[in-house]
PDB file of N, CA and C in Angstrom:
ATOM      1  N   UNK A   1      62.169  98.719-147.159  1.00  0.00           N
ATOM      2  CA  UNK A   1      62.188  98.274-148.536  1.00  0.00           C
ATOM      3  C   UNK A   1      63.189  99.129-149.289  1.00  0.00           C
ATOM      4  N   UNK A   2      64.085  98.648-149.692  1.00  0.00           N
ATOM      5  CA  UNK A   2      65.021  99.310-150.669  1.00  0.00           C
ATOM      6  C   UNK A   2      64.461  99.681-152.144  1.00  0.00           C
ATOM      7  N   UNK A   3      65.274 100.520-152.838  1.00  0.00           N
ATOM      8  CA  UNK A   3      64.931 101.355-153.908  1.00  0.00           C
ATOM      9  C   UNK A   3      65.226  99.931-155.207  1.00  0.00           C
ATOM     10  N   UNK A   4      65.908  99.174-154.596  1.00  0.00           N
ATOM     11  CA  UNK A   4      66.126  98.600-156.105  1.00  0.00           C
ATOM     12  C   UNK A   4      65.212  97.243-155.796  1.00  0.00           C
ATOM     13  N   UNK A   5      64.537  97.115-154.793  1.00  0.00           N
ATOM     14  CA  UNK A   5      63.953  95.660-154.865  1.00  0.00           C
ATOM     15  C   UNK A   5      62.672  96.340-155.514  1.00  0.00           C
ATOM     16  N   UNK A   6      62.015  97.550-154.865  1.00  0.00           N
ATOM     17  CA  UNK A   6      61.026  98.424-155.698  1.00  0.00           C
ATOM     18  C   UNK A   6      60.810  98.396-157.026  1.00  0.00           C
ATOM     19  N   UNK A   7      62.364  98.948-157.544  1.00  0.00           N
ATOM     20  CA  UNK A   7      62.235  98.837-159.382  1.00  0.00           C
ATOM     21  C   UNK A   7      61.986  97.050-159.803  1.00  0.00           C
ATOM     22  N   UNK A   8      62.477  96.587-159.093  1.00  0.00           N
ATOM     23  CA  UNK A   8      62.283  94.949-159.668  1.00  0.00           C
ATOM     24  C   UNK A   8      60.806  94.716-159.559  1.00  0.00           C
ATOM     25  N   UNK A   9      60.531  94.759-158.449  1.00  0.00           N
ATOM     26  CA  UNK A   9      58.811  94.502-158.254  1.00  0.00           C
ATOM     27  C   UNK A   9      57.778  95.466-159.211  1.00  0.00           C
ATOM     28  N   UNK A  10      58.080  96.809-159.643  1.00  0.00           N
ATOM     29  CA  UNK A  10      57.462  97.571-160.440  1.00  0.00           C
ATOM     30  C   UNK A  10      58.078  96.253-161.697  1.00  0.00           C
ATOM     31  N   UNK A  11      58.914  96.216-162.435  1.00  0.00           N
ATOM     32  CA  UNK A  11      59.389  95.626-163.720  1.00  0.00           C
ATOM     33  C   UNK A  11      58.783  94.148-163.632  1.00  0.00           C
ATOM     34  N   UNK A  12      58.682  93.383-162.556  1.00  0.00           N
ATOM     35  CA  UNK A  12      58.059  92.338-162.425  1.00  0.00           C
ATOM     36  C   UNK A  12      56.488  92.228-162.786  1.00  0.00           C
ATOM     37  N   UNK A  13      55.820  93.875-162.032  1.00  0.00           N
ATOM     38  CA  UNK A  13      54.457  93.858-162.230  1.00  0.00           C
ATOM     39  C   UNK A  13      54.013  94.001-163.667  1.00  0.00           C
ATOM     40  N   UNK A  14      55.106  94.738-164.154  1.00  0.00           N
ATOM     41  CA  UNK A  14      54.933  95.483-165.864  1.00  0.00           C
ATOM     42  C   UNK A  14      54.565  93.609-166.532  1.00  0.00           C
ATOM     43  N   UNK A  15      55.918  93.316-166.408  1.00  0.00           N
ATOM     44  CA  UNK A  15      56.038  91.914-167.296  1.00  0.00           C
ATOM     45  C   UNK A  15      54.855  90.939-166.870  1.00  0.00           C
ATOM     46  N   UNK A  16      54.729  90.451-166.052  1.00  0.00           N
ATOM     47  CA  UNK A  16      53.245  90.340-165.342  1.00  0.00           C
ATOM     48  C   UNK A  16      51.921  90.953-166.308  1.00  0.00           C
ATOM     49  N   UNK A  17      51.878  91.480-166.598  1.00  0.00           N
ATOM     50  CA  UNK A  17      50.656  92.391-167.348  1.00  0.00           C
ATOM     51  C   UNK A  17      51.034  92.101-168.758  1.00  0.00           C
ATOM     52  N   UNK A  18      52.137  92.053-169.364  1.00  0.00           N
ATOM     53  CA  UNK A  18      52.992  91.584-170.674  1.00  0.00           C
ATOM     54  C   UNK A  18      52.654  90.082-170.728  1.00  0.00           C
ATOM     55  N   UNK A  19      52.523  89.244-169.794  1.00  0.00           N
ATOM     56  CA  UNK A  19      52.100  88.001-170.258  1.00  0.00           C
ATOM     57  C   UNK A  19      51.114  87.714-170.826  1.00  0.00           C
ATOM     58  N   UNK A  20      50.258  88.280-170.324  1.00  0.00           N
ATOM     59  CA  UNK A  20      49.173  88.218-170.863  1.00  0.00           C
ATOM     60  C   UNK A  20      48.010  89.495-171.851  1.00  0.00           C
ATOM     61  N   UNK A  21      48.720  90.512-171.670  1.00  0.00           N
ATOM     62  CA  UNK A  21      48.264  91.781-172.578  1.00  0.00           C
ATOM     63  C   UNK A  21      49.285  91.963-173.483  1.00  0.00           C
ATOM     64  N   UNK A  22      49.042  92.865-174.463  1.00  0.00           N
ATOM     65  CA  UNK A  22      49.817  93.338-175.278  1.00  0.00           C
ATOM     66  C   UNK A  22      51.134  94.297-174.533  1.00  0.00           C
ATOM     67  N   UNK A  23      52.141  94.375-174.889  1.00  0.00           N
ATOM     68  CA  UNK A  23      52.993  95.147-174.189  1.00  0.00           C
ATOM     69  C   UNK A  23      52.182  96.917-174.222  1.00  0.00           C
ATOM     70  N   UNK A  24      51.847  96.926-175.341  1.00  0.00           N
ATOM     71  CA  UNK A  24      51.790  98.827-175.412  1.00  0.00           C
ATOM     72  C   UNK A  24      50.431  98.673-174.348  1.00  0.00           C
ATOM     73  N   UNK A  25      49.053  97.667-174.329  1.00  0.00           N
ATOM     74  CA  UNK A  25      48.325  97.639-173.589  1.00  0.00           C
ATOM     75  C   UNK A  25      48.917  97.461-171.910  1.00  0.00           C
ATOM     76  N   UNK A  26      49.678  96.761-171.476  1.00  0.00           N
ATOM     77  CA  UNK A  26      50.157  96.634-170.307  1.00  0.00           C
ATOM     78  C   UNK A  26      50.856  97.945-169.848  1.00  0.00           C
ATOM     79  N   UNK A  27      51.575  98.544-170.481  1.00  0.00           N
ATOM     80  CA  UNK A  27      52.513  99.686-169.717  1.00  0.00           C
ATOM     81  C   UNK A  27      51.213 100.927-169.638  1.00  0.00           C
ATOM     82  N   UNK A  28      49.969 100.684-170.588  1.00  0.00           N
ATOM     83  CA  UNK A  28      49.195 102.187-170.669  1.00  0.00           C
ATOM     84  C   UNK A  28      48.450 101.693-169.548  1.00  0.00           C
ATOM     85  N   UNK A  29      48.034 100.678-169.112  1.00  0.00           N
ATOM     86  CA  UNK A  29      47.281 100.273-167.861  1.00  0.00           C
ATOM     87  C   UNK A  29      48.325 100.373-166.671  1.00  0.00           C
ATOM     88  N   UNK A  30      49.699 100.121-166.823  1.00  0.00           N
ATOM     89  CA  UNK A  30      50.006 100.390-165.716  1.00  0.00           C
ATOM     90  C   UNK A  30      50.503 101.965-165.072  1.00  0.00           C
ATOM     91  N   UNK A  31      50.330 102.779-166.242  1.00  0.00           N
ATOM     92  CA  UNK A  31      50.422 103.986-166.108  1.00  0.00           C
ATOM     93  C   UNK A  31      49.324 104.743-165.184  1.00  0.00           C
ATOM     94  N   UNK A  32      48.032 103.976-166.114  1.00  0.00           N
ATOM     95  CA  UNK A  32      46.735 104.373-165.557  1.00  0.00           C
ATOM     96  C   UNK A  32      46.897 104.398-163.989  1.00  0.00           C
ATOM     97  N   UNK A  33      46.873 103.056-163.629  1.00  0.00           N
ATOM     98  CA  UNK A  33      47.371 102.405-162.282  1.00  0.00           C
ATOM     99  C   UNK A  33      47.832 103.317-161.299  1.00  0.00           C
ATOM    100  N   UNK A  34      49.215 103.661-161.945  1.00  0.00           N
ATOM    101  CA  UNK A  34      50.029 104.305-160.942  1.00  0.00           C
ATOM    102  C   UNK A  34      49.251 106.337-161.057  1.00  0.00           C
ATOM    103  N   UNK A  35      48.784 106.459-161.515  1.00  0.00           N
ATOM    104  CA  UNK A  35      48.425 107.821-161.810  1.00  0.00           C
ATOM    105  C   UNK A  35      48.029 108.589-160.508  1.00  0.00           C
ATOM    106  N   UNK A  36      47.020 107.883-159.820  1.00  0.00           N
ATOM    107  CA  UNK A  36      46.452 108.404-158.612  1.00  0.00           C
ATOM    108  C   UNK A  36      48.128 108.397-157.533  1.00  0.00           C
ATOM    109  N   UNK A  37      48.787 108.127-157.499  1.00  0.00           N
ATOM    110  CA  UNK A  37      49.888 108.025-156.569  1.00  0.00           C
ATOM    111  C   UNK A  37      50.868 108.978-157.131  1.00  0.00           C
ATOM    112  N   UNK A  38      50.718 109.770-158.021  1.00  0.00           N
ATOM    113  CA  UNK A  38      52.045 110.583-158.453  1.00  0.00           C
ATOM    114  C   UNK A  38      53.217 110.372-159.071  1.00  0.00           C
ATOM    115  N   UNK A  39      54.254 111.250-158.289  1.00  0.00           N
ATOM    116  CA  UNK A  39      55.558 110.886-158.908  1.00  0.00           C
ATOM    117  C   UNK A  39      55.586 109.121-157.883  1.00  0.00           C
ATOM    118  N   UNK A  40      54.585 108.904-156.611  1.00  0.00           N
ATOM    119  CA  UNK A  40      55.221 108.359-155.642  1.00  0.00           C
ATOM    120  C   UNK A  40      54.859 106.408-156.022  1.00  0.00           C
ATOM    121  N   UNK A  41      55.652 105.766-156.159  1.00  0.00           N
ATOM    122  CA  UNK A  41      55.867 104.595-156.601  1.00  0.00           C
ATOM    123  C   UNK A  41      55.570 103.761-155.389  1.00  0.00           C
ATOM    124  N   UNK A  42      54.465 102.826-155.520  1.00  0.00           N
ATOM    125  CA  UNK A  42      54.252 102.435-154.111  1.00  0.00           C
ATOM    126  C   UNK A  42      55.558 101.280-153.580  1.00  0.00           C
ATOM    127  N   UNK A  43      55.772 101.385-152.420  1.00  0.00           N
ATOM    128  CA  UNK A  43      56.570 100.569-152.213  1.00  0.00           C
ATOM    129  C   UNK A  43      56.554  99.316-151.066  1.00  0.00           C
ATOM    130  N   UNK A  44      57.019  98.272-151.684  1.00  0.00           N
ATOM    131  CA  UNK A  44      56.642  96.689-150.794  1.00  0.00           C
ATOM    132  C   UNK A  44      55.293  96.473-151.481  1.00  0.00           C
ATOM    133  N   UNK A  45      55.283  94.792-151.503  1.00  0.00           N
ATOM    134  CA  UNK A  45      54.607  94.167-151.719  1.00  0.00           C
ATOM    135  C   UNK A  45      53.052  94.354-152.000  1.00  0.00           C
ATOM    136  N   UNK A  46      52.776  94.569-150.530  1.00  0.00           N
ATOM    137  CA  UNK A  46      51.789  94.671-149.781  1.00  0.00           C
ATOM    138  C   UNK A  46      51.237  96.269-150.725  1.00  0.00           C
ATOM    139  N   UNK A  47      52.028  96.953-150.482  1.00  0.00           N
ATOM    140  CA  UNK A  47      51.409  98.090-151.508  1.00  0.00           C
ATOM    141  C   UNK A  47      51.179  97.916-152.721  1.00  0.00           C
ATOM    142  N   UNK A  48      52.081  96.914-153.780  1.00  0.00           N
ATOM    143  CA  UNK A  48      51.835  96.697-154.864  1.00  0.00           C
ATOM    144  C   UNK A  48      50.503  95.641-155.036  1.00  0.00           C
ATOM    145  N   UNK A  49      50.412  95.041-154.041  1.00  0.00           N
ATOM    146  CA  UNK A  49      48.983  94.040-153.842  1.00  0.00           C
ATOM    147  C   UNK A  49      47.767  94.962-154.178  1.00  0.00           C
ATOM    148  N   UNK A  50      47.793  95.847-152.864  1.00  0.00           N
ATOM    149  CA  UNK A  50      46.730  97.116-152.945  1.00  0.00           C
ATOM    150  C   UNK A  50      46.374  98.011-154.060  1.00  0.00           C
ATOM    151  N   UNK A  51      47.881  98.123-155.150  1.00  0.00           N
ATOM    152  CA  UNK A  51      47.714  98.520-156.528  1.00  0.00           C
ATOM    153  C   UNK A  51      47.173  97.202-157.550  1.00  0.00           C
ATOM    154  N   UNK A  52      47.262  96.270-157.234  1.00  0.00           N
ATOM    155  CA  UNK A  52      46.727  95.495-158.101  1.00  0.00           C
ATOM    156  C   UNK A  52      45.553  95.192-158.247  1.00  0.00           C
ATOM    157  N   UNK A  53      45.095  95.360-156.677  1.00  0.00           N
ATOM    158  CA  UNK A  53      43.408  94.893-156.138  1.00  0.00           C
ATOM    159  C   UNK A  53      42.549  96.283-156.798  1.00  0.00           C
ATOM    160  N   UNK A  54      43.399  97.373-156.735  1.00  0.00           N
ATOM    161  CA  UNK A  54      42.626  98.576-156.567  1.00  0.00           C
ATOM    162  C   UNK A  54      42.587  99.773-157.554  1.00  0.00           C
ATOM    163  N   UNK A  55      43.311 100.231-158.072  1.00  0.00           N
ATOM    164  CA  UNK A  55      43.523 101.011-159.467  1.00  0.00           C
ATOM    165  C   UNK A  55      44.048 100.619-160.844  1.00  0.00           C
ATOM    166  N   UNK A  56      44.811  98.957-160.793  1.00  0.00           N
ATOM    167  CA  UNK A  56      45.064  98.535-161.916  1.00  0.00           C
ATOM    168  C   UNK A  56      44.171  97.528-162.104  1.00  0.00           C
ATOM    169  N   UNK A  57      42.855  96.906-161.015  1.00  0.00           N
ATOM    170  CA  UNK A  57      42.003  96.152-160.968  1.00  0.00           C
ATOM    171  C   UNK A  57      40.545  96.713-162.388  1.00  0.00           C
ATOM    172  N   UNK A  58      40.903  98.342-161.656  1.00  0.00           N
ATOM    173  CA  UNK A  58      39.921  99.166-162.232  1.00  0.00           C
ATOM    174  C   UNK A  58      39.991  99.381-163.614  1.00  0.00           C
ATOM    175  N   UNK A  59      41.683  99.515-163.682  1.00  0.00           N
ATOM    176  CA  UNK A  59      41.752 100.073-165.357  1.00  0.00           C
ATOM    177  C   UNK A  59      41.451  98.998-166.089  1.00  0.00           C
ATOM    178  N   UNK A  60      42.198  97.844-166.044  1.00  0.00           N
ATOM    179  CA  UNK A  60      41.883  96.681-166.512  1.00  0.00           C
ATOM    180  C   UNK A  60      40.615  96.343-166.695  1.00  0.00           C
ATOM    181  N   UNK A  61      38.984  96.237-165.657  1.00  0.00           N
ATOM    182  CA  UNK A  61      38.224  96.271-166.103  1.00  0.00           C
ATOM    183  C   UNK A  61      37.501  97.403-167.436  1.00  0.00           C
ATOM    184  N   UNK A  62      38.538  98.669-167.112  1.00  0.00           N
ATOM    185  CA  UNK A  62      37.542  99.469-167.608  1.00  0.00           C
ATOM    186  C   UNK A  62      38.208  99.525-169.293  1.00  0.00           C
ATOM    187  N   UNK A  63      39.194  98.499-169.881  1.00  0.00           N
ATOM    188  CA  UNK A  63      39.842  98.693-171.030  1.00  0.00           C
ATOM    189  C   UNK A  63      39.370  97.256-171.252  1.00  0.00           C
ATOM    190  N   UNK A  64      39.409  96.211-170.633  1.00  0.00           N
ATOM    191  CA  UNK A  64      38.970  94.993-171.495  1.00  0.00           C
ATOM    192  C   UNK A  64      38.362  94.155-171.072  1.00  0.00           C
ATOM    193  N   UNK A  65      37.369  94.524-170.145  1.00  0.00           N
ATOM    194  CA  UNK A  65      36.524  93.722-169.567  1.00  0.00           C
ATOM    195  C   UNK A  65      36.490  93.179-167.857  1.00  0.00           C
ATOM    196  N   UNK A  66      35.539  92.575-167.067  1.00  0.00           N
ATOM    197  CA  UNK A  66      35.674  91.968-165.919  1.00  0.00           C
ATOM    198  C   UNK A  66      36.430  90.337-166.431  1.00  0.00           C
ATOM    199  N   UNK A  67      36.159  89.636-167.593  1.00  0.00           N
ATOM    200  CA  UNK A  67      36.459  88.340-167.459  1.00  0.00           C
ATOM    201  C   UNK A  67      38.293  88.088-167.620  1.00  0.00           C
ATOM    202  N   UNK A  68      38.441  89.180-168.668  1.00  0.00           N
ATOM    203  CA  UNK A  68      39.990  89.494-168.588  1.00  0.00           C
ATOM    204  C   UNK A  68      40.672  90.140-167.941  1.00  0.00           C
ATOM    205  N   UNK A  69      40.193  90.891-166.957  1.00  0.00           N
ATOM    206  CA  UNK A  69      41.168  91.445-165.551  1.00  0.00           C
ATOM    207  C   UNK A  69      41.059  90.194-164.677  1.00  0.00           C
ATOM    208  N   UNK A  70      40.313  89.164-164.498  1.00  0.00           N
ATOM    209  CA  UNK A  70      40.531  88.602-163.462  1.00  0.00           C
ATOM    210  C   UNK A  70      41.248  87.423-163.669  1.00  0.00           C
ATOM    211  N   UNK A  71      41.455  86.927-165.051  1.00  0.00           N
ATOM    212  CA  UNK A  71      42.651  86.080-165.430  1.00  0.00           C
ATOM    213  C   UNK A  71      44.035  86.960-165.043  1.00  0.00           C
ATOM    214  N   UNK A  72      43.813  88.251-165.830  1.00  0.00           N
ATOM    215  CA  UNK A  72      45.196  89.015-165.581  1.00  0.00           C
ATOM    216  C   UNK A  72      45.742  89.298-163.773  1.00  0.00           C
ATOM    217  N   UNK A  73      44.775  88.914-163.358  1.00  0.00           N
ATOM    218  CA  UNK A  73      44.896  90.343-162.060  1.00  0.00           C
ATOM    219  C   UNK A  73      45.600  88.662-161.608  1.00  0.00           C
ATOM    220  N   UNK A  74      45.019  87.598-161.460  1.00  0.00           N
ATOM    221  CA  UNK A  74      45.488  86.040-160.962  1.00  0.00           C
ATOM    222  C   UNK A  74      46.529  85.487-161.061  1.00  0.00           C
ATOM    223  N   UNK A  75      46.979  86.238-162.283  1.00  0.00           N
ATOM    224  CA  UNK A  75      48.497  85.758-162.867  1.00  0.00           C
ATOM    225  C   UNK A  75      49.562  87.047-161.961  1.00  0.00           C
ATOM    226  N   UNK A  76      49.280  88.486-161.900  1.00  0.00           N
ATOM    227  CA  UNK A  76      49.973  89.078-161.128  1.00  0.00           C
ATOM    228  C   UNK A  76      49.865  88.939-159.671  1.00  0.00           C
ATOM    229  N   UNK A  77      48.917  88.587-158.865  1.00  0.00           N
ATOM    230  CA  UNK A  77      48.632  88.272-157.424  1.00  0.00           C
ATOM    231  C   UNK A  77      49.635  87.120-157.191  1.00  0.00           C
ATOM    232  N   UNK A  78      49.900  86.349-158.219  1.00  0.00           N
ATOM    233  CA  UNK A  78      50.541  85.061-157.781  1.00  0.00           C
ATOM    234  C   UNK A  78      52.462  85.614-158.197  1.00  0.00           C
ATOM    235  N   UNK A  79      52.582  86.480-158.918  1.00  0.00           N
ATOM    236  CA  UNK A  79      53.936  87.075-159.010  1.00  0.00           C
ATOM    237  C   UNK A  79      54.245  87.787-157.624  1.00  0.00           C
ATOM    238  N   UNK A  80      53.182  88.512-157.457  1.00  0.00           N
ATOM    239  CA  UNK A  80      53.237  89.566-156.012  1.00  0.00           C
ATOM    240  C   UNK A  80      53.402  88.475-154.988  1.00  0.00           C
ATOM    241  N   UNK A  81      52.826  87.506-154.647  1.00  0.00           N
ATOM    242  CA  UNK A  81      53.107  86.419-153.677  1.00  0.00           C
ATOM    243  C   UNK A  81      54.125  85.710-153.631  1.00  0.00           C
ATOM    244  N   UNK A  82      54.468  85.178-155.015  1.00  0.00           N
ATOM    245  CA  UNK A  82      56.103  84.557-155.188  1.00  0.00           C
ATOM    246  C   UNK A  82      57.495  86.046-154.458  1.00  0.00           C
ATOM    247  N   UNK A  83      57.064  86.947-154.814  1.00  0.00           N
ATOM    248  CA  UNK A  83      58.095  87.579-154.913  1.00  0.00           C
ATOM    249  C   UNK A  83      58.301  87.943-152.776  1.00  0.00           C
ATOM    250  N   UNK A  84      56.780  88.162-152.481  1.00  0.00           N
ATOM    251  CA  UNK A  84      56.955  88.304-150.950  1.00  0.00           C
ATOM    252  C   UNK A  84      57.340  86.948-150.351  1.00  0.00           C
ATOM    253  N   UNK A  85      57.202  86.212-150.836  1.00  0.00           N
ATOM    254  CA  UNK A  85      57.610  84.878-150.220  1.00  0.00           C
ATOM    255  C   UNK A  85      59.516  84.785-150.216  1.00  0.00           C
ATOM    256  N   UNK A  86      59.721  84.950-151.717  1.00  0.00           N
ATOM    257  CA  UNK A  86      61.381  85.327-151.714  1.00  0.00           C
ATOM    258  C   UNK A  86      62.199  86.175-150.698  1.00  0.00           C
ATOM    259  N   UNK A  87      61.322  87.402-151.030  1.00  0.00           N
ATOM    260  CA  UNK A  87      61.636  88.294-149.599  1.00  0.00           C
ATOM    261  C   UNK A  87      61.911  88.610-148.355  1.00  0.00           C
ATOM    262  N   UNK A  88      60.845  87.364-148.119  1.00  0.00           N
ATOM    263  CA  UNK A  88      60.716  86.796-147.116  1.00  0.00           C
ATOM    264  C   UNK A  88      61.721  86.271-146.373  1.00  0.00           C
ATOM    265  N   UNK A  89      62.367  85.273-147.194  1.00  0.00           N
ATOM    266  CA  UNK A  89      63.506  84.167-147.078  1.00  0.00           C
ATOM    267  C   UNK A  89      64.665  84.576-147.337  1.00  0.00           C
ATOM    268  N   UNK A  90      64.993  86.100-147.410  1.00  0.00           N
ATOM    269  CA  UNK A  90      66.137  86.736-147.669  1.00  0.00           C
ATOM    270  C   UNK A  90      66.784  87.139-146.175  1.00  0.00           C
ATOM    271  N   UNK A  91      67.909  87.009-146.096  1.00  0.00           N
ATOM    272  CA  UNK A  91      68.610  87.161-144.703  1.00  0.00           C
ATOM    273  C   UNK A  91      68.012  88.902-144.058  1.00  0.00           C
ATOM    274  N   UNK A  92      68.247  89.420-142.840  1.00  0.00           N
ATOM    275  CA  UNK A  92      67.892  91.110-143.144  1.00  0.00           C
ATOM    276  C   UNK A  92      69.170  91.440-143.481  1.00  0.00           C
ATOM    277  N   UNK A  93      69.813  92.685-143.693  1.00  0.00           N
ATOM    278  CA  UNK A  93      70.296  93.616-144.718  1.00  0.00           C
ATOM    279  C   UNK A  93      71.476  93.312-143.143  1.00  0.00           C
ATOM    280  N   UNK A  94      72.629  93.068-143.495  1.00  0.00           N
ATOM    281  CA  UNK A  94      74.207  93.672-142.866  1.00  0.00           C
ATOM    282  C   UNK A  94      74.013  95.172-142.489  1.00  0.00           C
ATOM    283  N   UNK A  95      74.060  95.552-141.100  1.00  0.00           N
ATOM    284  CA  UNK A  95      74.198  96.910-141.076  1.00  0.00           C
ATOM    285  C   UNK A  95      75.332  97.116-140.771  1.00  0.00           C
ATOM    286  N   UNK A  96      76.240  97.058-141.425  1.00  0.00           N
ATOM    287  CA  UNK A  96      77.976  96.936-140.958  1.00  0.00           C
ATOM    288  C   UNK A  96      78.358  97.358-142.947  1.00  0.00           C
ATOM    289  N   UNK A  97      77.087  96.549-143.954  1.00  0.00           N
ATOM    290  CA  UNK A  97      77.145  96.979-145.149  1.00  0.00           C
ATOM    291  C   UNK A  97      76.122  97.686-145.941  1.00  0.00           C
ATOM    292  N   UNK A  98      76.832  98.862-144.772  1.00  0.00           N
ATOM    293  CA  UNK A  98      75.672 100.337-145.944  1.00  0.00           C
ATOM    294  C   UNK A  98      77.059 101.323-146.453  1.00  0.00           C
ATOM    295  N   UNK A  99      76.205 101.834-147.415  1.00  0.00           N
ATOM    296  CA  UNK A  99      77.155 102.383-148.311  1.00  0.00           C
ATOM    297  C   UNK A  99      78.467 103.881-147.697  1.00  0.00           C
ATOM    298  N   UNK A 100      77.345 104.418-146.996  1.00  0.00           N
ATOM    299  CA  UNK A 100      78.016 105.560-145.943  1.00  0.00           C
ATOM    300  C   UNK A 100      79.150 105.293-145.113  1.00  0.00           C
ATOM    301  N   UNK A 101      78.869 103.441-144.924  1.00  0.00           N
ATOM    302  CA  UNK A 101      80.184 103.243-143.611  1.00  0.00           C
ATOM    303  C   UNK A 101      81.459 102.875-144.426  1.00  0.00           C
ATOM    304  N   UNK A 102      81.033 101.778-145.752  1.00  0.00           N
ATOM    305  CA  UNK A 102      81.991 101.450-146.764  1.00  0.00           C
ATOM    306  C   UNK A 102      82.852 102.421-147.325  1.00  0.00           C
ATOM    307  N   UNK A 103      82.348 103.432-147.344  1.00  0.00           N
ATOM    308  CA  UNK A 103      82.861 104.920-147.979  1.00  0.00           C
ATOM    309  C   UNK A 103      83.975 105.618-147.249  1.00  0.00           C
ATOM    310  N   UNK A 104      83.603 105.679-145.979  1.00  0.00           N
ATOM    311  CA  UNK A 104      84.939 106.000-144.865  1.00  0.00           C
ATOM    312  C   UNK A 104      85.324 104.983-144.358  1.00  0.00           C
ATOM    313  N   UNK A 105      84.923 104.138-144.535  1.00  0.00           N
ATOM    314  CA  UNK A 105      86.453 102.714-143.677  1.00  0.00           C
ATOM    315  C   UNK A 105      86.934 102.468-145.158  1.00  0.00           C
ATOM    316  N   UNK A 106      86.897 102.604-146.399  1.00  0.00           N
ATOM    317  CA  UNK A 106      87.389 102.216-147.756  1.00  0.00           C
ATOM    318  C   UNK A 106      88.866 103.618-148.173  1.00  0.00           C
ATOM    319  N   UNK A 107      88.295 104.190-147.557  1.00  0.00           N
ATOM    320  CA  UNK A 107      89.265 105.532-147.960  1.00  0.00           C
ATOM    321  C   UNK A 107      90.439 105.346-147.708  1.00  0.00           C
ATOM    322  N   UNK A 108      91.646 105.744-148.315  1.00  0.00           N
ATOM    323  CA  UNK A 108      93.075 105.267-148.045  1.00  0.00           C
ATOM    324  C   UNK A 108      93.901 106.625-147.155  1.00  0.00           C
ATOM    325  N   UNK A 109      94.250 106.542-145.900  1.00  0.00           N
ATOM    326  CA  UNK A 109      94.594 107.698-145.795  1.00  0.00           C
ATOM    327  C   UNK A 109      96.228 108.293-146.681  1.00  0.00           C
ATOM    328  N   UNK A 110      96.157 109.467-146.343  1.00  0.00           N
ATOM    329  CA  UNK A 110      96.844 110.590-147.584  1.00  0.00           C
ATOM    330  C   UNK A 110      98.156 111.087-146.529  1.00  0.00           C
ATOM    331  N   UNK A 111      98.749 110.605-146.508  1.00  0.00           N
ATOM    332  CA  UNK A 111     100.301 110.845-145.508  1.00  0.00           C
ATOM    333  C   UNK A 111     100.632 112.132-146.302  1.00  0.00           C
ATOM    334  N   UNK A 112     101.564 112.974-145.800  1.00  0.00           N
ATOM    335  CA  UNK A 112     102.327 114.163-146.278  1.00  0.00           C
ATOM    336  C   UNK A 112     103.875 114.005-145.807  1.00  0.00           C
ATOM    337  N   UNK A 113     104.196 113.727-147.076  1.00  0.00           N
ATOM    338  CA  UNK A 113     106.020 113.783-146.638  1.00  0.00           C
ATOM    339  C   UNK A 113     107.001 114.723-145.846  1.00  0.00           C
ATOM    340  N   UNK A 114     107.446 114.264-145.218  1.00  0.00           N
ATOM    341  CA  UNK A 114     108.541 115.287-144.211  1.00  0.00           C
ATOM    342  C   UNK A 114     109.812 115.513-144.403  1.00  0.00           C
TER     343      UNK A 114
END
């Protein structure tokens, strides 16, 4: 899982929670959320599933109820599923285009005059 499909799926989950909560309510629940995990941002799907089922399941009940986490939590389960499904259907990654190899086959060599 790459670093930037991560930030999309974190920004996806935020807005996700924004549909239906207040923004300042959505980012303090998803803070809550992520708290038990640290600096460490879970990453893939499947982990963000497990954050949804499991510590943002919790906060959510414990700020506005069981009947409104489970509208909310329904509307993000089905973002988390759209988005693994996309994922899914994405070619795998060129290993001929990583940034390390682009960097030295891109370089121009530097002649010295005679």
């Amino acid at each position: 899982m790459n670093a930037v499909h991560d930030q999309f799926s974190m920004r996806m989950l935020r807005e996700a929670l924004e549909g239906v909560l207040s923004p300042d309510l959505a980012t303090s629940l998803l803070f809550d959320a992520l708290e038990p995990f640290g600096s460490r941002i879970p990453e893939g799907t499947d982990a963000l599933l497990a954050l949804a089922r499991g510590p943002l399941h919790d906060a959510i009940v414990k700020r506005v109820g069981e009947g409104e986490a489970s509208v909310v939590l329904e509307r993000v389960e089905e973002l988390i599923a759209r988005s693994k499904l996309s994922q899914a259907n994405q070619p795998p990654p060129d290993p001929f285009l990583n940034e390390d190899r682009l960097a030295t086959t891109t370089r121009m060599p530097i002649f010295a005059k005679r």
